[in-house]
C-alpha atoms as a PDB file:
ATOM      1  CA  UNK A   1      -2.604  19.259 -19.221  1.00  0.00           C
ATOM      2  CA  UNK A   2      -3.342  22.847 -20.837  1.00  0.00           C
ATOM      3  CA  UNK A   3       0.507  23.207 -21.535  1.00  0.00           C
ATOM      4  CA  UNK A   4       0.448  19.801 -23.362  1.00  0.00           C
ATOM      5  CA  UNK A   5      -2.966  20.971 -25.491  1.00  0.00           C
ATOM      6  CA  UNK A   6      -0.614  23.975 -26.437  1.00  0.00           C
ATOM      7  CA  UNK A   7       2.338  22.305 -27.260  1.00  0.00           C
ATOM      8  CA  UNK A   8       0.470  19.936 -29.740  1.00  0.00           C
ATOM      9  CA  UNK A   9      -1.584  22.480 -30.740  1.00  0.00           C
ATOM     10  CA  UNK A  10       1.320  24.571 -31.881  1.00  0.00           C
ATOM     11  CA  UNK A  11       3.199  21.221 -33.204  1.00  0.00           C
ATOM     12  CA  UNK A  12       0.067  20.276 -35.493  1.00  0.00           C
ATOM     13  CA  UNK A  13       0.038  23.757 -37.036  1.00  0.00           C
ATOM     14  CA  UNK A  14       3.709  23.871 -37.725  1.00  0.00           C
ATOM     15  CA  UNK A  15       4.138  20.658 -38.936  1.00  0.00           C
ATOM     16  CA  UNK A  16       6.298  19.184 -36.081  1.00  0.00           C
ATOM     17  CA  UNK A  17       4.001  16.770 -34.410  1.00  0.00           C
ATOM     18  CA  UNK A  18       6.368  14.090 -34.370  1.00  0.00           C
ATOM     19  CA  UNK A  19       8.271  16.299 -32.149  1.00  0.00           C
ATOM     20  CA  UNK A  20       6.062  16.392 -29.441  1.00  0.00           C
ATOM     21  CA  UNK A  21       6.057  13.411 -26.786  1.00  0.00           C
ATOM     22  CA  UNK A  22       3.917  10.183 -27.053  1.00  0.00           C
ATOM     23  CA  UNK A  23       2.190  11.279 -23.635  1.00  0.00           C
ATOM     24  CA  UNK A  24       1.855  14.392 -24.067  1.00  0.00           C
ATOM     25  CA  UNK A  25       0.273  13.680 -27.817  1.00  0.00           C
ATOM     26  CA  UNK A  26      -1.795  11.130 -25.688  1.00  0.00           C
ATOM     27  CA  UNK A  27      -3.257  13.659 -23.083  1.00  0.00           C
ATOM     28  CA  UNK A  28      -4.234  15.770 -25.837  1.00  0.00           C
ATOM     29  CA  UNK A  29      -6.309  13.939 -27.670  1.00  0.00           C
ATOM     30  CA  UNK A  30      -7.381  12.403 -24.513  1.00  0.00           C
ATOM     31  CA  UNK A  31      -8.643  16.036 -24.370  1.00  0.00           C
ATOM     32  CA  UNK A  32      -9.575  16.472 -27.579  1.00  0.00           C
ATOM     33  CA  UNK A  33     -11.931  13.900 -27.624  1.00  0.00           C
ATOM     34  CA  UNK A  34     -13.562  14.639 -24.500  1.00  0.00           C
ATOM     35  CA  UNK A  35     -14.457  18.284 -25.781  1.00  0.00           C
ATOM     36  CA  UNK A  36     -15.876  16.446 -28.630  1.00  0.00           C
ATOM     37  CA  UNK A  37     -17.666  14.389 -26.796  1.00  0.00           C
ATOM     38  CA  UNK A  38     -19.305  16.688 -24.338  1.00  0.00           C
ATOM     39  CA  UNK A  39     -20.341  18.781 -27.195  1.00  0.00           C
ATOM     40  CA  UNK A  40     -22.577  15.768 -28.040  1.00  0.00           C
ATOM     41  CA  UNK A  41     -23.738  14.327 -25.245  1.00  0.00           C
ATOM     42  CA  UNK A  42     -27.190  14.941 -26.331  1.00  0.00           C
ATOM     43  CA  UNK A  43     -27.193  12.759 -29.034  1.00  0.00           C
ATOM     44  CA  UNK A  44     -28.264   8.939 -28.247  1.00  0.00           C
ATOM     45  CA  UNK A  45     -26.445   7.634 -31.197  1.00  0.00           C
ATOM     46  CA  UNK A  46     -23.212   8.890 -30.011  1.00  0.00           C
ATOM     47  CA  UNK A  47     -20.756   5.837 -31.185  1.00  0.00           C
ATOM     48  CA  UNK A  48     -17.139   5.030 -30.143  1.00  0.00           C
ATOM     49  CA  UNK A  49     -17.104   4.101 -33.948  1.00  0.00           C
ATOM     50  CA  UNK A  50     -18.036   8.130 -34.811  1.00  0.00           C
ATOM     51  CA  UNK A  51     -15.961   9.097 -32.131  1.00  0.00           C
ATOM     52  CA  UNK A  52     -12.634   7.373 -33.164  1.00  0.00           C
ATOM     53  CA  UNK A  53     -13.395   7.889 -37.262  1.00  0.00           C
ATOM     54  CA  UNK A  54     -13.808  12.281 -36.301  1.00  0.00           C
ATOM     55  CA  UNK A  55     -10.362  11.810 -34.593  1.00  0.00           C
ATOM     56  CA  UNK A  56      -8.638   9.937 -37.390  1.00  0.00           C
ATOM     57  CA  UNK A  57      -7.844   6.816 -34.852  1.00  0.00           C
ATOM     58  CA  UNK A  58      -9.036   3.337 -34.418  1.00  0.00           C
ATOM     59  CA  UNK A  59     -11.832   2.250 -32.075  1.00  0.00           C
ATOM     60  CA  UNK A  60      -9.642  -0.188 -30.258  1.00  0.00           C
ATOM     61  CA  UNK A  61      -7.035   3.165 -30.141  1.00  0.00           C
ATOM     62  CA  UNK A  62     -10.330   5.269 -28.186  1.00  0.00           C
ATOM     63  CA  UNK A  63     -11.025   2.147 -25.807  1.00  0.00           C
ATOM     64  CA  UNK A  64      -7.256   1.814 -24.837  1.00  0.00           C
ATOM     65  CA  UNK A  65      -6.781   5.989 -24.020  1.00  0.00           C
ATOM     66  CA  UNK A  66      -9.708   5.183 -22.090  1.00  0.00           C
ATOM     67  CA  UNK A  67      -8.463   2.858 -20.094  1.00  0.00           C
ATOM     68  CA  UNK A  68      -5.305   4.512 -19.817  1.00  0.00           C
ATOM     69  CA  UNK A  69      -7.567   7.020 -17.621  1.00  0.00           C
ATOM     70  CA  UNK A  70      -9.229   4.114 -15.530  1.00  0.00           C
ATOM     71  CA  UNK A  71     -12.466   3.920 -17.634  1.00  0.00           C
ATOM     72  CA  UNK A  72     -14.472   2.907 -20.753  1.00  0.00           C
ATOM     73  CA  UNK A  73     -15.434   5.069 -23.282  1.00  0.00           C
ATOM     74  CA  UNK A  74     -19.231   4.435 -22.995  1.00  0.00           C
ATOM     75  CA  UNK A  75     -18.742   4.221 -19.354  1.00  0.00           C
ATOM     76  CA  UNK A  76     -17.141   8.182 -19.109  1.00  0.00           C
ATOM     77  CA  UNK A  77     -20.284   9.070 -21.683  1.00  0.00           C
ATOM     78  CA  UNK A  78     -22.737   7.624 -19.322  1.00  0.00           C
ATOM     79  CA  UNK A  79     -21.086   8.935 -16.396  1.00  0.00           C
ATOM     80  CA  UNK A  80     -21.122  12.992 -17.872  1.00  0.00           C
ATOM     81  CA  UNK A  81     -24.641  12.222 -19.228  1.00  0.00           C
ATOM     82  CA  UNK A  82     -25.727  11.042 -15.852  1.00  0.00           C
ATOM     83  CA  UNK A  83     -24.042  14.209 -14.058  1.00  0.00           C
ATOM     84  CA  UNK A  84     -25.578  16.672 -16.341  1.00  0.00           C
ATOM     85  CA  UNK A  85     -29.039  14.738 -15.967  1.00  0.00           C
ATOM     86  CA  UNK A  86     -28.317  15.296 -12.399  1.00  0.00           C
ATOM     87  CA  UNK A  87     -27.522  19.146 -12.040  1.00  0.00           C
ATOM     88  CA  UNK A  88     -30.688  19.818 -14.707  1.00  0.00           C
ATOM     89  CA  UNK A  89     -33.634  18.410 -12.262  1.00  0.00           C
ATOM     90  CA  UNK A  90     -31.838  20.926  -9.096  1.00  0.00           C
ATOM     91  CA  UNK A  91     -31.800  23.928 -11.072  1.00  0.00           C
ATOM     92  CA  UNK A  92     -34.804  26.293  -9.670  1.00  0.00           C
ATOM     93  CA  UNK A  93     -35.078  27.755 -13.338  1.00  0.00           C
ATOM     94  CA  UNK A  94     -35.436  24.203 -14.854  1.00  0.00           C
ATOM     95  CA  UNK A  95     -37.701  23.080 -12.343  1.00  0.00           C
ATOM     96  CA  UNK A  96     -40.405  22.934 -14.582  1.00  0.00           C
ATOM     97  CA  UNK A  97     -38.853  20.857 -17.037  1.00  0.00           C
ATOM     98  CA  UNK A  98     -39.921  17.356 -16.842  1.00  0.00           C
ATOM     99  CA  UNK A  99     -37.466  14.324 -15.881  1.00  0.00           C
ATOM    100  CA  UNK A 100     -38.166  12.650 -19.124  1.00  0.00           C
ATOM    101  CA  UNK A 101     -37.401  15.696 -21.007  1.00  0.00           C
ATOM    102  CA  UNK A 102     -33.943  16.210 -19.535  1.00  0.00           C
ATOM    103  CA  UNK A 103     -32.733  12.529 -19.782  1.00  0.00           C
ATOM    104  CA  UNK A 104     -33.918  12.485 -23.698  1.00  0.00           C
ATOM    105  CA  UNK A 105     -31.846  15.961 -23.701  1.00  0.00           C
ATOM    106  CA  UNK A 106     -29.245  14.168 -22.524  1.00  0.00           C
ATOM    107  CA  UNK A 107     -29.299  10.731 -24.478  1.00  0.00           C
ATOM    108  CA  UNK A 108     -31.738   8.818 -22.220  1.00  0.00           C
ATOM    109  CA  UNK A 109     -34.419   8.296 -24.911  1.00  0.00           C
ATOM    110  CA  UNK A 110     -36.061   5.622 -22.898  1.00  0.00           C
ATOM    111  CA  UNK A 111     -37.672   6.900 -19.202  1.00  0.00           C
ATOM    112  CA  UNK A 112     -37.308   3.323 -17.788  1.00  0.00           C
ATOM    113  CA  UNK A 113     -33.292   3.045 -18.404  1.00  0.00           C
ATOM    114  CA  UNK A 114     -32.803   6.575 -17.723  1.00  0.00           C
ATOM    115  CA  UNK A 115     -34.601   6.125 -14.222  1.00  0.00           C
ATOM    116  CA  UNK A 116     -32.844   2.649 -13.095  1.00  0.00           C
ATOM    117  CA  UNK A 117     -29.423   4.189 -14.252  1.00  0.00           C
ATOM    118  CA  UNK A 118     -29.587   7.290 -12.280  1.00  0.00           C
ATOM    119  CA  UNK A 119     -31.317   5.066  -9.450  1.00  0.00           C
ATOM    120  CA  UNK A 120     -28.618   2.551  -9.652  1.00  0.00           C
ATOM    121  CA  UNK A 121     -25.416   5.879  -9.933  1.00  0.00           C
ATOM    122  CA  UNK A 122     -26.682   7.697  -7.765  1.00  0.00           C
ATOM    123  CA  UNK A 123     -28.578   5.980  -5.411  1.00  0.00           C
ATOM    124  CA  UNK A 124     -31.955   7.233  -5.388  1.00  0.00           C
ATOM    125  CA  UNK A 125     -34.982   8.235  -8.116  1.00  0.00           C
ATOM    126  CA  UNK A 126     -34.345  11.270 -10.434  1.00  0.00           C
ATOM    127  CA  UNK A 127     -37.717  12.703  -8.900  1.00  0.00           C
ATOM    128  CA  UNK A 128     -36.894  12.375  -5.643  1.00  0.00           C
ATOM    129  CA  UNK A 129     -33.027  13.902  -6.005  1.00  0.00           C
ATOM    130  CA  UNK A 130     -35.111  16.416  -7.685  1.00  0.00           C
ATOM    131  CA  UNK A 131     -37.766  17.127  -4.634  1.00  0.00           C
ATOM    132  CA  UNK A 132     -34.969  17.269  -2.275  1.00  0.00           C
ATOM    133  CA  UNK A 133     -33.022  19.587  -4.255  1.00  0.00           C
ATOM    134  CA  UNK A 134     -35.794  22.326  -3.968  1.00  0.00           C
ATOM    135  CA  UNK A 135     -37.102  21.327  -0.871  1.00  0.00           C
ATOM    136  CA  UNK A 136     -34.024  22.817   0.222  1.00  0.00           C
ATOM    137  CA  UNK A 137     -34.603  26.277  -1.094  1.00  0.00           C
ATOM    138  CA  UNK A 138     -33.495  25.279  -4.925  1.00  0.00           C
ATOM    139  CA  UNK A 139     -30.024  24.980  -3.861  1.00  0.00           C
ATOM    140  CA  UNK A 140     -28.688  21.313  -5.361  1.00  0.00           C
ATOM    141  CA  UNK A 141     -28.551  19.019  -2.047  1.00  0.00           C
ATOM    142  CA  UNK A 142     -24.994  17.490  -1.747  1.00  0.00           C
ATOM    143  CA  UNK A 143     -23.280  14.542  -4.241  1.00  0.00           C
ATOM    144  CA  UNK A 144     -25.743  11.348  -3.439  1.00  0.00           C
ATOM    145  CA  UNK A 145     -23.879   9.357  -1.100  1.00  0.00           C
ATOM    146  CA  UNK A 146     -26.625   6.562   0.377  1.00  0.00           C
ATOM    147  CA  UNK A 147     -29.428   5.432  -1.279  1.00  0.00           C
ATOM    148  CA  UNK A 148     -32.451   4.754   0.223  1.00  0.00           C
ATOM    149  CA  UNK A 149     -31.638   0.769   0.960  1.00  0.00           C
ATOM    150  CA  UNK A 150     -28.428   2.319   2.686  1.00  0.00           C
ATOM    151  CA  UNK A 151     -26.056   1.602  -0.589  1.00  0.00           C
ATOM    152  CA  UNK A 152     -23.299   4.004  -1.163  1.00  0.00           C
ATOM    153  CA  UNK A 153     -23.854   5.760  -4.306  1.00  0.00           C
ATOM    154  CA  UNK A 154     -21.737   5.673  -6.697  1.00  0.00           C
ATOM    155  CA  UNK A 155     -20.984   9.075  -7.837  1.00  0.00           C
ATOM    156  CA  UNK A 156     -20.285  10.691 -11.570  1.00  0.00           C
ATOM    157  CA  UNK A 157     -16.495   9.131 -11.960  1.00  0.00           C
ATOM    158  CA  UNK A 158     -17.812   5.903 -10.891  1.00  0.00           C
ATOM    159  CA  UNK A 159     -17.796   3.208 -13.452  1.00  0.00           C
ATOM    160  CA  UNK A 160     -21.404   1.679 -13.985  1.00  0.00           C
END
């Protein structure tokens, strides 16, 4: 993937981006677009609408790269805000932090939804992930696997 970042990279800037591959265009902004996005995770508003209009394409272009890669648009956002909501509440230095301030860092303005997503992702409460996690000496206890009703989690590529 990096070599097809540099070769439309270098084919934007000299004016030869016709040049370059359909895929390989494809898996760029495919990469594009999730730098962009990760850069603004934070934000609750974050739109497909914003998202397609910064990369000059059409909304119904960003749903179909997305599910060119297996997934939704809003369901990759979720999924990345969900993991980074995940690795916050097991780091010892942000131990302090309350849950309800890292999902509203992360676009989970409302406690309730923030809580039954991670619940439902991951298989078990944000709090208790967290307790575990430095229970064990502040090191982050493994991926989630079964929740507490013996579900399988379903981890940060899953779809929700």
């Amino acid at each position: 993937m990096g070599l097809d970042l540099a070769t439309a990279f270098l084919a934007h800037h000299t004016d030869r981006e016709r040049d370059v591959p359909p895929s390989c265009r494809q898996r760029a902004l495919y990469l594009r677009i999730t730098s962009f996005v990760q850069h603004r995770l934070g934000g609750p508003d974050l739109a497909a609408s914003d998202i397609a209009a910064a990369h000059h394409i059409s909304v119904r272009s960003l749903h179909r790269l997305f599910q060119q890669h297996g997934t939704s648009i809003r369901t990759w956002i979720r999924g990345q805000r969900l993991e980074r909501c995940r690795r916050d509440p097991a780091d010892p230095l942000k131990r302090h932090v309350p849950i309800q301030a890292v999902a509203a860092r992360w676009g989970f303005p409302r406690p309730a939804d923030f809580t039954r997503a991670f619940r439902t992702h991951y298989g078990t409460t944000p709090s208790d992930y967290r307790n575990r996690a430095h229970h064990r000496g502040g090191t982050e206890p493994g991926p989630p696997g079964r929740g507490e009703r013996g579900t399988p989690g379903q981890g940060p590529g899953a779809q929700s």
